[in-house]
N, C-alpha and C. Protein backbone atom coordinates (compact mmCIF):
# COMPACT_ATOMS: atom_id res chain seq x y z
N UNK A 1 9.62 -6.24 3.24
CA UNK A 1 8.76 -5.21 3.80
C UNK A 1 8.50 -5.40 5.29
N UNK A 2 8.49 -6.71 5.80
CA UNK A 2 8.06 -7.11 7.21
C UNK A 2 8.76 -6.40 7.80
N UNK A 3 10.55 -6.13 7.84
CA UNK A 3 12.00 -5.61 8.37
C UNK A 3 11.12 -3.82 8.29
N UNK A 4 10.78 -3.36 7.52
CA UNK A 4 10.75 -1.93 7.71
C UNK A 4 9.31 -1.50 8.45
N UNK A 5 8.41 -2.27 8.39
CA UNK A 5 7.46 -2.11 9.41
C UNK A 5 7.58 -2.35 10.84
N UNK A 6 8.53 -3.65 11.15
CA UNK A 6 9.17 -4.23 12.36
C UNK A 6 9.87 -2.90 13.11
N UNK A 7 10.66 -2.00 11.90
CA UNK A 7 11.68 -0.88 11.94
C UNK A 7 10.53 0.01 13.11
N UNK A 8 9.78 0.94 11.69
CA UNK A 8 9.17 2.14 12.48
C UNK A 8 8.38 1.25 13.40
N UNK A 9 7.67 -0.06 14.12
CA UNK A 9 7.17 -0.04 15.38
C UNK A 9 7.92 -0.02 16.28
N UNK A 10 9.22 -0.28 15.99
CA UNK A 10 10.04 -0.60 17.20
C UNK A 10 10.23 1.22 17.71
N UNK A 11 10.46 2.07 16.48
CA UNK A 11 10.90 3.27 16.76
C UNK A 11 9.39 4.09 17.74
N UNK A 12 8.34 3.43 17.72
CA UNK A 12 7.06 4.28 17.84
C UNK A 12 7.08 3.62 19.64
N UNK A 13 7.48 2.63 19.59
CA UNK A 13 7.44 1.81 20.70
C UNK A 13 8.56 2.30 21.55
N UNK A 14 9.62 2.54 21.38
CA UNK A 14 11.16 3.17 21.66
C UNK A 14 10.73 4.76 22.28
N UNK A 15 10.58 5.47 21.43
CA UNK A 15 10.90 7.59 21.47
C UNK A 15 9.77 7.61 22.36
N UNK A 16 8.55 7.36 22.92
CA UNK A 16 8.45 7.95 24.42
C UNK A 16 8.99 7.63 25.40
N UNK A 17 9.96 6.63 25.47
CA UNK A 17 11.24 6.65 26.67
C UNK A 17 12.26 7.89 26.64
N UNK A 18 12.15 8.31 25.13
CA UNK A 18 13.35 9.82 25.53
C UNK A 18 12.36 10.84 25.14
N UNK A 19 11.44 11.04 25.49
CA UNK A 19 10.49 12.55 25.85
C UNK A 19 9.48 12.60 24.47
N UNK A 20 9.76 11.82 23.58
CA UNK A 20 8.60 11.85 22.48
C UNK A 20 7.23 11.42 22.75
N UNK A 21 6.03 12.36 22.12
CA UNK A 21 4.90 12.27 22.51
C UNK A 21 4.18 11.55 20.72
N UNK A 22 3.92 10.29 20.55
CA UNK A 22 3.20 9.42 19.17
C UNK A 22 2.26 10.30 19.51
N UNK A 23 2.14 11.40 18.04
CA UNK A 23 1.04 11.50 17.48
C UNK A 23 -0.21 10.80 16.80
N UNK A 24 0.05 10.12 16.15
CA UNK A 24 -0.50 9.11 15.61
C UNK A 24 0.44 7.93 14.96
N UNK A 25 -0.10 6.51 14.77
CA UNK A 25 1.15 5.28 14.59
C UNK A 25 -0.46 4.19 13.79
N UNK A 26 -0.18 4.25 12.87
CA UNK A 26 -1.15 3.79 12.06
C UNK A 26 -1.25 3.37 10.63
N UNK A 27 -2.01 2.66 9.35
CA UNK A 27 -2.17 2.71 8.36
C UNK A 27 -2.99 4.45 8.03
N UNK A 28 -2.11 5.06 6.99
CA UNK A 28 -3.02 6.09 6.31
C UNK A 28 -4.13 5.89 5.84
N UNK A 29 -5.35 6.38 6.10
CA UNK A 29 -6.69 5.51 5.46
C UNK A 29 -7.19 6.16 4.19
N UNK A 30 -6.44 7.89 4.45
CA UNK A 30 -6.64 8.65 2.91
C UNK A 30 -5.64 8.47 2.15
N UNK A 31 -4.68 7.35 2.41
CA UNK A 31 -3.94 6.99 0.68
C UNK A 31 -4.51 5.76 0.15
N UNK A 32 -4.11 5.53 -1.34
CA UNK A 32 -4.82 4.74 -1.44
C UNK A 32 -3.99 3.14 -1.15
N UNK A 33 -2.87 3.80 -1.01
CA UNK A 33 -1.66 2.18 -0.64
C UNK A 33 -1.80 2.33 1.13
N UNK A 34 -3.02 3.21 1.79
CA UNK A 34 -2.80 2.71 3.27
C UNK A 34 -1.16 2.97 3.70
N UNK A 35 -0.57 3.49 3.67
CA UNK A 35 1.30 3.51 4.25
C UNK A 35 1.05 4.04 5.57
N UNK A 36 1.70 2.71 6.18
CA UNK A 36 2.04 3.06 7.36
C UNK A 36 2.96 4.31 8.01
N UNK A 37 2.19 5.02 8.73
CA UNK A 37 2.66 6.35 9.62
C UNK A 37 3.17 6.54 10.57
N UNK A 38 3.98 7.10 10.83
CA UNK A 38 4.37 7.50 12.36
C UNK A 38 4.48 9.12 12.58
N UNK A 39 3.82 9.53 13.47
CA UNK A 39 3.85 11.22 13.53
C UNK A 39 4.64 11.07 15.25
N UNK A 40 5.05 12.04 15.54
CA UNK A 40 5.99 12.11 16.60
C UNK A 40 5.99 13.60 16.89
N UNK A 41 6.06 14.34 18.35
CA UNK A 41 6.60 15.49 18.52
C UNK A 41 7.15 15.37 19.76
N UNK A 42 8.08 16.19 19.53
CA UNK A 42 9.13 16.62 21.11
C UNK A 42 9.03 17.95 21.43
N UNK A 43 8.79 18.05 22.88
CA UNK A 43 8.60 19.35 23.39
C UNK A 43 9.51 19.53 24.24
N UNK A 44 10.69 20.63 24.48
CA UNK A 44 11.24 20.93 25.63
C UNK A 44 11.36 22.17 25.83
N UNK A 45 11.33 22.87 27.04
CA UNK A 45 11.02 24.24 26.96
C UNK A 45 10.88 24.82 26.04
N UNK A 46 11.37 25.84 25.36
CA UNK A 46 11.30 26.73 24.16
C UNK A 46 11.34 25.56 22.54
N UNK A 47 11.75 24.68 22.96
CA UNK A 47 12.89 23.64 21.42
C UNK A 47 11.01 22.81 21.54
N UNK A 48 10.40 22.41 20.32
CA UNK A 48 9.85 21.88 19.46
C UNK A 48 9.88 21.23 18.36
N UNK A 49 9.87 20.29 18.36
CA UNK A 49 10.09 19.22 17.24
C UNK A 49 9.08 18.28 16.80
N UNK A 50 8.96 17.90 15.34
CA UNK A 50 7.77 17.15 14.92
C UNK A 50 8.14 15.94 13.97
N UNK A 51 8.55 14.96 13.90
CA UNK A 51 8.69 14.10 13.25
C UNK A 51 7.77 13.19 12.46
N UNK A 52 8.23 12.76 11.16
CA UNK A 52 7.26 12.43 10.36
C UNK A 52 7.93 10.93 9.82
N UNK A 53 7.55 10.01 9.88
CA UNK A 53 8.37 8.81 9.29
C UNK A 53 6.78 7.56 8.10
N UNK A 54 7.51 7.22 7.36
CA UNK A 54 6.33 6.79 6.40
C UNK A 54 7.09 5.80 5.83
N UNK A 55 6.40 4.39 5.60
CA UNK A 55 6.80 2.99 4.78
C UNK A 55 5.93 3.42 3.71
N UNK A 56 6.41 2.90 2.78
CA UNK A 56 5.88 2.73 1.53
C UNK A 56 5.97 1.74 1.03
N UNK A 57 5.36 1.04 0.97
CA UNK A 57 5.57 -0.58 0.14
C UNK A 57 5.06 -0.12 -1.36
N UNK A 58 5.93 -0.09 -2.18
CA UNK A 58 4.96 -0.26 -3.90
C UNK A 58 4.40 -1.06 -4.05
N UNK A 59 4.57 -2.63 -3.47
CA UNK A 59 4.01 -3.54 -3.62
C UNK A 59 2.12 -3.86 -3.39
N UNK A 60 2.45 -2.63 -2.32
CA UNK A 60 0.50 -2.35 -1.57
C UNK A 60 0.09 -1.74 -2.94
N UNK A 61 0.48 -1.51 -4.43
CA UNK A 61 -0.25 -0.43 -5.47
C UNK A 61 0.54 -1.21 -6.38
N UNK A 62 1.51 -2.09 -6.85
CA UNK A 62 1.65 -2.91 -7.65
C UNK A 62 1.83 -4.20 -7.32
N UNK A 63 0.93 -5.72 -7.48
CA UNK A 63 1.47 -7.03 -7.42
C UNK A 63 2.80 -7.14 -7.91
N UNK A 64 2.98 -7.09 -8.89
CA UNK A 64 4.67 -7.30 -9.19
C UNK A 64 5.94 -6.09 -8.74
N UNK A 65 5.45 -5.01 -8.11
CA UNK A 65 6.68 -4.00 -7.52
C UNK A 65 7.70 -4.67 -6.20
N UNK A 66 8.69 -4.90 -5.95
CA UNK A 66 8.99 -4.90 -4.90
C UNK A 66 9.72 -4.18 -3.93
N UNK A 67 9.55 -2.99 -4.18
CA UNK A 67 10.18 -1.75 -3.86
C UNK A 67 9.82 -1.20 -2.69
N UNK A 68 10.57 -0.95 -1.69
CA UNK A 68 10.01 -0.37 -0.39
C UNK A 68 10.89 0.88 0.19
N UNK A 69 10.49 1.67 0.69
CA UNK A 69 10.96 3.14 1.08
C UNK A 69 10.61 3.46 2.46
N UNK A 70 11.44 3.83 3.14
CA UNK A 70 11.45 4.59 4.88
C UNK A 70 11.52 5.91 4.36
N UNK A 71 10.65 6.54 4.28
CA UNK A 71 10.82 8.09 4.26
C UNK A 71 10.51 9.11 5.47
N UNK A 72 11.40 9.76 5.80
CA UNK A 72 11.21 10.61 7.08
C UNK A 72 11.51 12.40 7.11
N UNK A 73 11.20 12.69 8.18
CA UNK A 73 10.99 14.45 8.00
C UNK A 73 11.33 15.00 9.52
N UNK A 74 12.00 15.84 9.42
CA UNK A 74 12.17 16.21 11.02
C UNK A 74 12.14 17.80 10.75
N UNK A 75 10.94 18.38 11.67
CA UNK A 75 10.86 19.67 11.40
C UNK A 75 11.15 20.20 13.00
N UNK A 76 11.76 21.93 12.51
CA UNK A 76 11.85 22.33 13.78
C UNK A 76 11.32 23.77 14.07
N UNK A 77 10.33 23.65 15.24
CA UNK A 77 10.10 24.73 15.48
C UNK A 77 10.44 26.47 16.09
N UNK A 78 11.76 25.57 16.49
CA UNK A 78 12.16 26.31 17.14
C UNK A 78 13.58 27.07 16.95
N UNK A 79 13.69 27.36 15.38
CA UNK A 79 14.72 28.14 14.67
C UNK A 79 14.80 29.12 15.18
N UNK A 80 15.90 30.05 15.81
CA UNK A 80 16.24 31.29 15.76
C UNK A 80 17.24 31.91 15.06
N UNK A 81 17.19 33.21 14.75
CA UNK A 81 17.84 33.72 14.46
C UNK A 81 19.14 34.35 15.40
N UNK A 82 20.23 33.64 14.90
CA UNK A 82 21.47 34.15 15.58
C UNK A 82 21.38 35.57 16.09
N UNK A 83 22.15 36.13 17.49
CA UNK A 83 21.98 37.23 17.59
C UNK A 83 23.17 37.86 16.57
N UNK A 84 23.26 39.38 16.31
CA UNK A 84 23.64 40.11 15.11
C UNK A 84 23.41 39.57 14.13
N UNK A 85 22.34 38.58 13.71
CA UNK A 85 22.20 38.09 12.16
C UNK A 85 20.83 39.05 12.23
N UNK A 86 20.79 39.68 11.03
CA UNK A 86 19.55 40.45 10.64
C UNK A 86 19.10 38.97 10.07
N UNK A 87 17.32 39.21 10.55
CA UNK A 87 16.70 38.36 9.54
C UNK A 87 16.16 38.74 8.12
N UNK A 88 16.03 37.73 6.67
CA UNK A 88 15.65 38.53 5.69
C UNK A 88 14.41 38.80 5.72
């Protein structure tokens, strides 16, 4: 688990050198396993982006689990619709 926490600080510590603004970089205090967070957004002219990255240790909600998960999300705000594509 140490390797995937080591992971997302390095990444939280890293992405405001290429234009990312840390939303928040923290333990969750409304779960009850606390999982460490990383919120992220990128702004460039019109293009918007929000990134979401989350450790999960099972181990923080079971003594005997040793199961750990990087789960991440990249949303974008700034979809268009092709020109001649009707939208539905």
């Amino acid at each position: 688990m140490p390797q995937l926490e080591q992971a997302i600080k390095r990444i939280a510590d890293t992405i405001p050198k290429d234009g990312w603004k840390v939303l928040f970089f923290g333990r969750d205090e409304r779960t009850k396993a606390r999982v460490l967070t990383l919120k992220a957004e990128y702004v460039h002219g019109e293009d918007r982006f929000l990134a979401d990255i989350t450790v999960h240790d099972q181990s923080r909600m079971n003594a005997g689990a040793s199961t750990s998960r990087l789960l991440g999300s990249l949303t974008s705000a700034c979809y268009r619709v092709p020109e001649g594509v009707k939208a539905p």
